[in-house]
PDB file of N, CA and C in Angstrom:
ATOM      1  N   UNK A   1     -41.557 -16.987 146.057  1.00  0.00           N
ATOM      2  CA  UNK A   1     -41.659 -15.832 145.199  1.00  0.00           C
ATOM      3  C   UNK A   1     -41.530 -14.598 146.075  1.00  0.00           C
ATOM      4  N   UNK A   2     -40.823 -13.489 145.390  1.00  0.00           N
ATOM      5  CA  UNK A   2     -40.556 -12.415 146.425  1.00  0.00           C
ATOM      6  C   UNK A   2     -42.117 -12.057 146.783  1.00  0.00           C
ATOM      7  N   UNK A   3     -42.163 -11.135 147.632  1.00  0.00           N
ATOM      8  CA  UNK A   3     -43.541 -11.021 148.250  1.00  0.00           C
ATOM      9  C   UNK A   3     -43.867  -9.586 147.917  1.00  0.00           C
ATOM     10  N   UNK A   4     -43.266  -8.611 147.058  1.00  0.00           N
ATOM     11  CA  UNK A   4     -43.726  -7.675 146.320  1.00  0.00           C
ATOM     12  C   UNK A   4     -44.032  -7.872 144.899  1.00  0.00           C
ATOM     13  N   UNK A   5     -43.306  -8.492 143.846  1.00  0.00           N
ATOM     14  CA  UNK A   5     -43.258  -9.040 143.289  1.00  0.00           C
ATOM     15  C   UNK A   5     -44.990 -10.021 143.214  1.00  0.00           C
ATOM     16  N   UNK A   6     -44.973 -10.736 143.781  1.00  0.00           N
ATOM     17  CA  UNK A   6     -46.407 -11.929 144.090  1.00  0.00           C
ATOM     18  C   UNK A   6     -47.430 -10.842 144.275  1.00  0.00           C
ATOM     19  N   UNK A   7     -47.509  -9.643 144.893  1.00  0.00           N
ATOM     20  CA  UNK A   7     -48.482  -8.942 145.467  1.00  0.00           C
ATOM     21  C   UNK A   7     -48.608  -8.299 144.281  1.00  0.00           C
ATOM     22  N   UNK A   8     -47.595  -7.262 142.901  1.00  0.00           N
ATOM     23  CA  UNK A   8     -48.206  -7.036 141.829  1.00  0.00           C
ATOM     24  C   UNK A   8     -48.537  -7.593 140.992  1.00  0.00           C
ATOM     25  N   UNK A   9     -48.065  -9.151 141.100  1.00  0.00           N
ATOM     26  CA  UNK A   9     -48.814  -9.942 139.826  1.00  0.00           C
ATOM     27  C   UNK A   9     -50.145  -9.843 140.033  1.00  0.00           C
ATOM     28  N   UNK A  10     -49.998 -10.151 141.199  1.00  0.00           N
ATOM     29  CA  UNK A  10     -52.234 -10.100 142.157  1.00  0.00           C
ATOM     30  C   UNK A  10     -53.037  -9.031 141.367  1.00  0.00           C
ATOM     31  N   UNK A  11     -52.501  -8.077 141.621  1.00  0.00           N
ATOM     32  CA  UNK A  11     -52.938  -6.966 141.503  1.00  0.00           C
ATOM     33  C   UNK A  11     -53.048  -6.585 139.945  1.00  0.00           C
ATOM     34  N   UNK A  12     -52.482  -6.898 139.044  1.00  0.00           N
ATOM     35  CA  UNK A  12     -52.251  -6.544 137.484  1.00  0.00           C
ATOM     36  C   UNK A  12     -53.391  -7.951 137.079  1.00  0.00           C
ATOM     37  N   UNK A  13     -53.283  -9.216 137.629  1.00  0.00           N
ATOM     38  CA  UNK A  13     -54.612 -10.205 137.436  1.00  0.00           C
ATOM     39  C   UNK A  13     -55.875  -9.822 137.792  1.00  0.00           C
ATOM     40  N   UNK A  14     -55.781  -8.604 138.449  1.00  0.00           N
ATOM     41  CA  UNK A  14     -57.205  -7.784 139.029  1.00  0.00           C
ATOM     42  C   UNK A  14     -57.923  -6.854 138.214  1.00  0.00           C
ATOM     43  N   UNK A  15     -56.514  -6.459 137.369  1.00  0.00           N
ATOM     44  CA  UNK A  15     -57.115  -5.625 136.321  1.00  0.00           C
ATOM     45  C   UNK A  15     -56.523  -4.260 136.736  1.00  0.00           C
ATOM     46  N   UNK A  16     -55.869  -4.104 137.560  1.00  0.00           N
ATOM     47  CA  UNK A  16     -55.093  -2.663 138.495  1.00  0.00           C
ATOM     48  C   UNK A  16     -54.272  -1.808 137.161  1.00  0.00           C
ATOM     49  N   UNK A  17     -54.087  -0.837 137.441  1.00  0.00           N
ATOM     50  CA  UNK A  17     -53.088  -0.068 136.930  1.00  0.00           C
ATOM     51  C   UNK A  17     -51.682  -0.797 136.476  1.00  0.00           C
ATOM     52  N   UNK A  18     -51.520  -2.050 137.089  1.00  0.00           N
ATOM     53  CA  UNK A  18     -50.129  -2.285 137.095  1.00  0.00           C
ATOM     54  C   UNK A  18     -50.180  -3.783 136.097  1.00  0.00           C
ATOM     55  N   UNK A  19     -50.588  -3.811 135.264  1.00  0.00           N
ATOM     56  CA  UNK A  19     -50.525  -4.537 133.613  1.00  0.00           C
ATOM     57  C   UNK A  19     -49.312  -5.024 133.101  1.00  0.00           C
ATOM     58  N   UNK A  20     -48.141  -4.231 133.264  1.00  0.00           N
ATOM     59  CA  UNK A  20     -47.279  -4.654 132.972  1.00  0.00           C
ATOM     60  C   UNK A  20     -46.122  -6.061 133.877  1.00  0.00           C
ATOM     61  N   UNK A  21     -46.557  -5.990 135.225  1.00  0.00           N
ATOM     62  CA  UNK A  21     -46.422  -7.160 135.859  1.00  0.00           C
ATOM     63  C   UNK A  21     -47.044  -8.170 135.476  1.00  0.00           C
ATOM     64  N   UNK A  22     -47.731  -8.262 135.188  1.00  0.00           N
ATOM     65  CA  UNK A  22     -48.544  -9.450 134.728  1.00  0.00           C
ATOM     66  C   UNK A  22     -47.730 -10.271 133.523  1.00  0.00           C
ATOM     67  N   UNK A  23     -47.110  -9.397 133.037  1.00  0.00           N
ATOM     68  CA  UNK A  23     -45.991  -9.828 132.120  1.00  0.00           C
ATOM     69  C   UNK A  23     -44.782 -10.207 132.003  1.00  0.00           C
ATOM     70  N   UNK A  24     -44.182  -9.925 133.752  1.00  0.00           N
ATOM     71  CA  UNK A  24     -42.608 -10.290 133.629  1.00  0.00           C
ATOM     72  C   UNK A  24     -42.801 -11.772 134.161  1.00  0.00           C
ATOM     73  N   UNK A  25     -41.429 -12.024 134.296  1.00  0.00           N
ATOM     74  CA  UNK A  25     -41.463 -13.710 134.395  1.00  0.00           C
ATOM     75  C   UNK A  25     -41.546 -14.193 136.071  1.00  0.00           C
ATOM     76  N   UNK A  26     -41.719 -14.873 136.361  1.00  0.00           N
ATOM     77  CA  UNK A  26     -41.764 -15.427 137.981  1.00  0.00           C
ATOM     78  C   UNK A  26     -40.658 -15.726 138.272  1.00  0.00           C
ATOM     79  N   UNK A  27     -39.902 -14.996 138.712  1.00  0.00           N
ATOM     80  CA  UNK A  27     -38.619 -15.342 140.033  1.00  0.00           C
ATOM     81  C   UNK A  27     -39.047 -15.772 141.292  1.00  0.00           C
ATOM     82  N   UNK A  28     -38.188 -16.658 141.721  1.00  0.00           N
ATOM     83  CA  UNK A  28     -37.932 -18.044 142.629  1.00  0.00           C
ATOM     84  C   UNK A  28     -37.064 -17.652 143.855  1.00  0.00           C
ATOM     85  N   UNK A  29     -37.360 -17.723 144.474  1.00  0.00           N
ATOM     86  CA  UNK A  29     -35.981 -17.530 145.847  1.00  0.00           C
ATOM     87  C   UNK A  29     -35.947 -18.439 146.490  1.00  0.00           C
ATOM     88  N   UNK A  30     -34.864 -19.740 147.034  1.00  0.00           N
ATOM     89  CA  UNK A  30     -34.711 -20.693 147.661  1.00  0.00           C
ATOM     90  C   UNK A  30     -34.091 -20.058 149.054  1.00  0.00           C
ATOM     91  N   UNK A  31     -34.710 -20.243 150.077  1.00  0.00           N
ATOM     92  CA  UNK A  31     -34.319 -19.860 151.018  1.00  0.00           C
ATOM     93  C   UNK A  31     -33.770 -20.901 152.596  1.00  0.00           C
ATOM     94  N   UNK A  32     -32.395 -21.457 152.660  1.00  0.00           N
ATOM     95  CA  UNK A  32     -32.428 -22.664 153.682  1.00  0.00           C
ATOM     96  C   UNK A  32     -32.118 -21.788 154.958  1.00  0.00           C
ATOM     97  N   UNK A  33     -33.188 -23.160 156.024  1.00  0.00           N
ATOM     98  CA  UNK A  33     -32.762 -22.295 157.293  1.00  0.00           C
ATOM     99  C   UNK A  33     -31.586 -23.476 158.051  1.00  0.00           C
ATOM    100  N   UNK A  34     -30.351 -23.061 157.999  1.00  0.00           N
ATOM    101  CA  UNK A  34     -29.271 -23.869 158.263  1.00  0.00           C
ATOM    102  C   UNK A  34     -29.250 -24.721 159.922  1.00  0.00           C
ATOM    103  N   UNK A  35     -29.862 -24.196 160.327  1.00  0.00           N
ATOM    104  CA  UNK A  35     -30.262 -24.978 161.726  1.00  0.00           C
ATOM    105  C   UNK A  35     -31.363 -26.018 161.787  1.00  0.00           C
ATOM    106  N   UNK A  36     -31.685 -26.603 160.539  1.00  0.00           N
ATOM    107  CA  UNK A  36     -32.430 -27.876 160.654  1.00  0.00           C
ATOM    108  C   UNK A  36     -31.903 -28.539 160.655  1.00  0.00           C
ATOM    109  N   UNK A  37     -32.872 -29.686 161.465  1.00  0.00           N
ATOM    110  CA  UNK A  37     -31.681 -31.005 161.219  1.00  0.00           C
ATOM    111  C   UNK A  37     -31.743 -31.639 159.757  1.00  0.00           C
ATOM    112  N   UNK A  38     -32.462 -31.618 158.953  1.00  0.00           N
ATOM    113  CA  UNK A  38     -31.957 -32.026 157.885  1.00  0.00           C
ATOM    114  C   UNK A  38     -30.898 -31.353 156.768  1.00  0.00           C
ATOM    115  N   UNK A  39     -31.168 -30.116 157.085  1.00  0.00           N
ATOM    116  CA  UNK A  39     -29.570 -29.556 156.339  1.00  0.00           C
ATOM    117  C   UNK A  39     -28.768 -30.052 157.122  1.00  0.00           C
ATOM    118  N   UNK A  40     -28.531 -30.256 158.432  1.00  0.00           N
ATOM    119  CA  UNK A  40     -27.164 -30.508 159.295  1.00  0.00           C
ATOM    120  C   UNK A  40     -27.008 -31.863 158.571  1.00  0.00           C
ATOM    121  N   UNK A  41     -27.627 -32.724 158.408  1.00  0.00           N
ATOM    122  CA  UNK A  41     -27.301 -34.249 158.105  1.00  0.00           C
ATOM    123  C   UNK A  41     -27.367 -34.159 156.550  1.00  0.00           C
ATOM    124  N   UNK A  42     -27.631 -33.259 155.787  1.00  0.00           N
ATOM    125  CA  UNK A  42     -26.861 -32.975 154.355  1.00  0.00           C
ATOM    126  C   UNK A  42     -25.546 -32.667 154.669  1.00  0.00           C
ATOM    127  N   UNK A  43     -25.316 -31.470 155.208  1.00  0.00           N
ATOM    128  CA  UNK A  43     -23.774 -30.917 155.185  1.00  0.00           C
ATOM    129  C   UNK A  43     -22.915 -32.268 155.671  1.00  0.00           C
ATOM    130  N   UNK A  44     -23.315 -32.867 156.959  1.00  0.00           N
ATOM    131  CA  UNK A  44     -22.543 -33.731 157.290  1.00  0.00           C
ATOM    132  C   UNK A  44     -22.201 -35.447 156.762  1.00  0.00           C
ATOM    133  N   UNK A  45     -23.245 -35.446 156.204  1.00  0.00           N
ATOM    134  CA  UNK A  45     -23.330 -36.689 155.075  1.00  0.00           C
ATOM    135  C   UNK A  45     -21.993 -36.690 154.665  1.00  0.00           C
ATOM    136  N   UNK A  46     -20.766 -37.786 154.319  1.00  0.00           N
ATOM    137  CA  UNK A  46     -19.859 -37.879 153.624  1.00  0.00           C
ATOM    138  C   UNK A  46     -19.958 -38.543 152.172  1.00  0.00           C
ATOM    139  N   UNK A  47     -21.029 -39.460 152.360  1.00  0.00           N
ATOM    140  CA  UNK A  47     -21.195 -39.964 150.490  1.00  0.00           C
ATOM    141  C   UNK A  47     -22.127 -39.126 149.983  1.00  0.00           C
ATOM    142  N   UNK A  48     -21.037 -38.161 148.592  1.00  0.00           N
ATOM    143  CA  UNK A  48     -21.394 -37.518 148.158  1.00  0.00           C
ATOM    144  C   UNK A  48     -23.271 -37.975 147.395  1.00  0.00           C
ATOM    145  N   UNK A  49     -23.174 -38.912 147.064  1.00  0.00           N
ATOM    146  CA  UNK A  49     -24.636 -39.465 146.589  1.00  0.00           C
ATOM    147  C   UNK A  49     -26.036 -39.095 146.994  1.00  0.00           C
ATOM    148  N   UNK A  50     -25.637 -39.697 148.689  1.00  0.00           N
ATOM    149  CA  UNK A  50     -26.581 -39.796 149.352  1.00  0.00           C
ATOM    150  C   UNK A  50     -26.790 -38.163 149.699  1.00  0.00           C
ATOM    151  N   UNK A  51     -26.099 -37.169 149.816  1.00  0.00           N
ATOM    152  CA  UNK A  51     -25.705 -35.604 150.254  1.00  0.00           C
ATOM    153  C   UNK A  51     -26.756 -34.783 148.425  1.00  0.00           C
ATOM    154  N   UNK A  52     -26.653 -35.633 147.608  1.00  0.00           N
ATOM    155  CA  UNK A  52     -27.326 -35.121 145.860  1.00  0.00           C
ATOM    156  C   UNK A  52     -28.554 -35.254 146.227  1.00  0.00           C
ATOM    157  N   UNK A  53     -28.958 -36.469 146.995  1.00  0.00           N
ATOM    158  CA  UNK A  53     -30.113 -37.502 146.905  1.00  0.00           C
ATOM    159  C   UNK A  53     -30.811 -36.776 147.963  1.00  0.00           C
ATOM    160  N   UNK A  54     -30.928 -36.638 149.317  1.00  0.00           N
ATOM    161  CA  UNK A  54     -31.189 -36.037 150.160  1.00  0.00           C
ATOM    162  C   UNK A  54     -31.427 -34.174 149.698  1.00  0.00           C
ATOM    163  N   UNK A  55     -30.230 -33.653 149.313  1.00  0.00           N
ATOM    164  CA  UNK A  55     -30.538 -32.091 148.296  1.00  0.00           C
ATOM    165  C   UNK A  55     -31.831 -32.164 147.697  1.00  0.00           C
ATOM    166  N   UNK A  56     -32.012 -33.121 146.662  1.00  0.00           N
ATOM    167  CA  UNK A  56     -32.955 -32.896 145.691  1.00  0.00           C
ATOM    168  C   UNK A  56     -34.330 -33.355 146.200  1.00  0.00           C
ATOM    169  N   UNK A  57     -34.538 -34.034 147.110  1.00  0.00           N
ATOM    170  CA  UNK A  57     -35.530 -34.690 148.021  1.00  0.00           C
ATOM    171  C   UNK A  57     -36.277 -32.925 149.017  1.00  0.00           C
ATOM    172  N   UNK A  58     -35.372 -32.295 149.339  1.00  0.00           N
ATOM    173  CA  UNK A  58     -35.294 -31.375 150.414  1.00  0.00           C
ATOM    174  C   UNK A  58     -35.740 -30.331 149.290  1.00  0.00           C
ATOM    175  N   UNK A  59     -35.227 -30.563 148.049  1.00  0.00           N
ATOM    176  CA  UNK A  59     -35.959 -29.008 147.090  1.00  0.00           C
ATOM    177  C   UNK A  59     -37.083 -29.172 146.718  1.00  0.00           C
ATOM    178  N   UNK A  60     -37.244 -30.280 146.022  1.00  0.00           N
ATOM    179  CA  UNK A  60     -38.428 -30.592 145.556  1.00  0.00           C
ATOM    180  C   UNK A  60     -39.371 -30.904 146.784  1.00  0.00           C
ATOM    181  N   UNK A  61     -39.335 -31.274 147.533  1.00  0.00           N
ATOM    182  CA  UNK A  61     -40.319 -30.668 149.413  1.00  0.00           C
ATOM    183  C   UNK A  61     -41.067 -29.641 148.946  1.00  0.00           C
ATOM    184  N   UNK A  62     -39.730 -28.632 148.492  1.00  0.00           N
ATOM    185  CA  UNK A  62     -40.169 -27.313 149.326  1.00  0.00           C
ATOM    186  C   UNK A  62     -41.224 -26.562 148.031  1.00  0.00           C
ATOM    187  N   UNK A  63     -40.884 -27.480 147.027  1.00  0.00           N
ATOM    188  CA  UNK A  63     -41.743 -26.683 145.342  1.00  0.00           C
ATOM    189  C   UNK A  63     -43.051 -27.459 145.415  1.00  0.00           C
ATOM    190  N   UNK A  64     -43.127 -28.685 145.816  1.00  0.00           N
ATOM    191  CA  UNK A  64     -44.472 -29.521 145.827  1.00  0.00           C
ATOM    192  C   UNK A  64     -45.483 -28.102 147.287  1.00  0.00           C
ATOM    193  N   UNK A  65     -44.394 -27.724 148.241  1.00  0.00           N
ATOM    194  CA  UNK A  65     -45.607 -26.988 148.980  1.00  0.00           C
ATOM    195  C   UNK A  65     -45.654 -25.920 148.432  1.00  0.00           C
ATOM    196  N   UNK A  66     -45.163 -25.032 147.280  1.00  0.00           N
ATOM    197  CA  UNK A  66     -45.815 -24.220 146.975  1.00  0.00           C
ATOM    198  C   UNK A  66     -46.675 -24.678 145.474  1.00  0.00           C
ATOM    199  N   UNK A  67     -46.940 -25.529 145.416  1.00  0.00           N
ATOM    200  CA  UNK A  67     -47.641 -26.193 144.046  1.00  0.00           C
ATOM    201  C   UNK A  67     -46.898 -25.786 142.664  1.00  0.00           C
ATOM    202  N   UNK A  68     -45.573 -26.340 143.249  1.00  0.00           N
ATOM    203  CA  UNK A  68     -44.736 -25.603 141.790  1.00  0.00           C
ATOM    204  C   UNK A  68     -43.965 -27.204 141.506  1.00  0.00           C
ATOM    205  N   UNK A  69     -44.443 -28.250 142.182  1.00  0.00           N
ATOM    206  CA  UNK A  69     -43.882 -29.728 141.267  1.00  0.00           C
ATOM    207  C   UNK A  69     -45.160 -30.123 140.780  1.00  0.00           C
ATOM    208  N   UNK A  70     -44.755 -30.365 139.624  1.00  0.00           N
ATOM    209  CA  UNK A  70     -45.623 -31.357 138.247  1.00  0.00           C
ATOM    210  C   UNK A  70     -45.363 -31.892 137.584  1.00  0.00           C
ATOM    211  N   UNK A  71     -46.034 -33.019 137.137  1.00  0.00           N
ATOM    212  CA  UNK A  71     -45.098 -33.530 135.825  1.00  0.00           C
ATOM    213  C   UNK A  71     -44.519 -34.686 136.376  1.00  0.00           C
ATOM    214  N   UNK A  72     -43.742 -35.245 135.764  1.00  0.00           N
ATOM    215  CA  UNK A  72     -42.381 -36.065 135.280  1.00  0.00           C
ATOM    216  C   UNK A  72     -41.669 -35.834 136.643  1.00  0.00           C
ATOM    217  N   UNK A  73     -41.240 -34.551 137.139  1.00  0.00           N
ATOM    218  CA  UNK A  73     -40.871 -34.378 138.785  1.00  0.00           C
ATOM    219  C   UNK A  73     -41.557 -34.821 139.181  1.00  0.00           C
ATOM    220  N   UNK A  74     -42.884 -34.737 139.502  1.00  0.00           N
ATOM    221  CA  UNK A  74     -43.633 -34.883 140.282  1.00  0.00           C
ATOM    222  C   UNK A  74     -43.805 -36.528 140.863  1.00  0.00           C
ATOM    223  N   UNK A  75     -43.610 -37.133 139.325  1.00  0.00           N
ATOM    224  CA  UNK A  75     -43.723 -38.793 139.974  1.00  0.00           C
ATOM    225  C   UNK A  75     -42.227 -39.472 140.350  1.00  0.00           C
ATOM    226  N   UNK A  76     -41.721 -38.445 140.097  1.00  0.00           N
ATOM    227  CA  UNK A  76     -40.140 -38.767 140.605  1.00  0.00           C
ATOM    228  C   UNK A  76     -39.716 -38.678 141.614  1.00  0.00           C
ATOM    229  N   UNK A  77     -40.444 -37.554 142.112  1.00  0.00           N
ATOM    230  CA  UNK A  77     -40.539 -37.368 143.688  1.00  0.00           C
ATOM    231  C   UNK A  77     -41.132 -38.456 144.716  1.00  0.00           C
ATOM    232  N   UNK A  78     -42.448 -38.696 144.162  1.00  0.00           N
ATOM    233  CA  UNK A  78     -43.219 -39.786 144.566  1.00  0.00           C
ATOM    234  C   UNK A  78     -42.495 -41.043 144.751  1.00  0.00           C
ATOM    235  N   UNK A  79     -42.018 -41.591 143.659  1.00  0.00           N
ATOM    236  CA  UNK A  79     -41.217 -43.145 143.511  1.00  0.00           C
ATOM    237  C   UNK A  79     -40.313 -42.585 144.824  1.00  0.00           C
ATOM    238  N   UNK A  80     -39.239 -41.573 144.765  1.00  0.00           N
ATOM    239  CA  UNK A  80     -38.290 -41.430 145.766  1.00  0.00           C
ATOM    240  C   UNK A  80     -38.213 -41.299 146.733  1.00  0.00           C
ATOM    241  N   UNK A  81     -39.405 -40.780 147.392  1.00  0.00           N
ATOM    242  CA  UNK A  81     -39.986 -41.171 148.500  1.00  0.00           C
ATOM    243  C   UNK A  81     -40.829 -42.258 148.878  1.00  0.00           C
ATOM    244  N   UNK A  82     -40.909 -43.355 148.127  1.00  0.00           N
ATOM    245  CA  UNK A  82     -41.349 -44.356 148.912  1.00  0.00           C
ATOM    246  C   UNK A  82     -40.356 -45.069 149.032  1.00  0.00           C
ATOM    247  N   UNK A  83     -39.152 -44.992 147.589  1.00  0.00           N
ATOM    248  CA  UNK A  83     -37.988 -45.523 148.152  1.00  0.00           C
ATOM    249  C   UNK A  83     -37.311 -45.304 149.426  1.00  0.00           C
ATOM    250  N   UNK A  84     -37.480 -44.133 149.899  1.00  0.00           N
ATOM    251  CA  UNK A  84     -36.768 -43.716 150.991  1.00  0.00           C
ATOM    252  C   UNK A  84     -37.707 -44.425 152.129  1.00  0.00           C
ATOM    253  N   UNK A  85     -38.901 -44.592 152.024  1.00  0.00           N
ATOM    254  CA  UNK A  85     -40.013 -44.821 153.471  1.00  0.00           C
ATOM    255  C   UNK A  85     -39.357 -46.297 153.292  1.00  0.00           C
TER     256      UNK A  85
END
């Protein structure tokens, strides 16, 4: 979540002047840092499958650490990673 954005929702849940944040919707920013090795072994993956499979493994990572997988994802994630272990 942008980090101005996150700081007036805080602040309008506090009861602040700023009320009307509290009301817009939560925007998301995915941010990759291309020098990991696991993006390198996405990009370089040739079966497209395993390159989907690995993607969606690597997003949903990154939403379970901000406590934004639940649900139906959530045990989907689970099964898919033990498939993978």
């Amino acid at each position: 979540m942008d980090e101005f954005m996150r700081r007036m929702k805080e602040m309008a849940a506090m009861g602040g002047g700023m009320g009307f944040y509290g009301s817009m919707p939560d925007n998301y920013k995915v941010i990759i840092n291309g020098n990991h090795k696991l993006i390198s072994r996405i990009v370089n993956e040739e079966n497209e499958e395993v390159q989907a499979e690995l993607s969606k493994q690597a997003f949903d990572l990154a939403l379970l650490s901000q406590g934004l997988l639940t649900g139906a994802e959530l045990t989907e994630f689970v099964n898919r990673s033990v498939n993978l272990i």
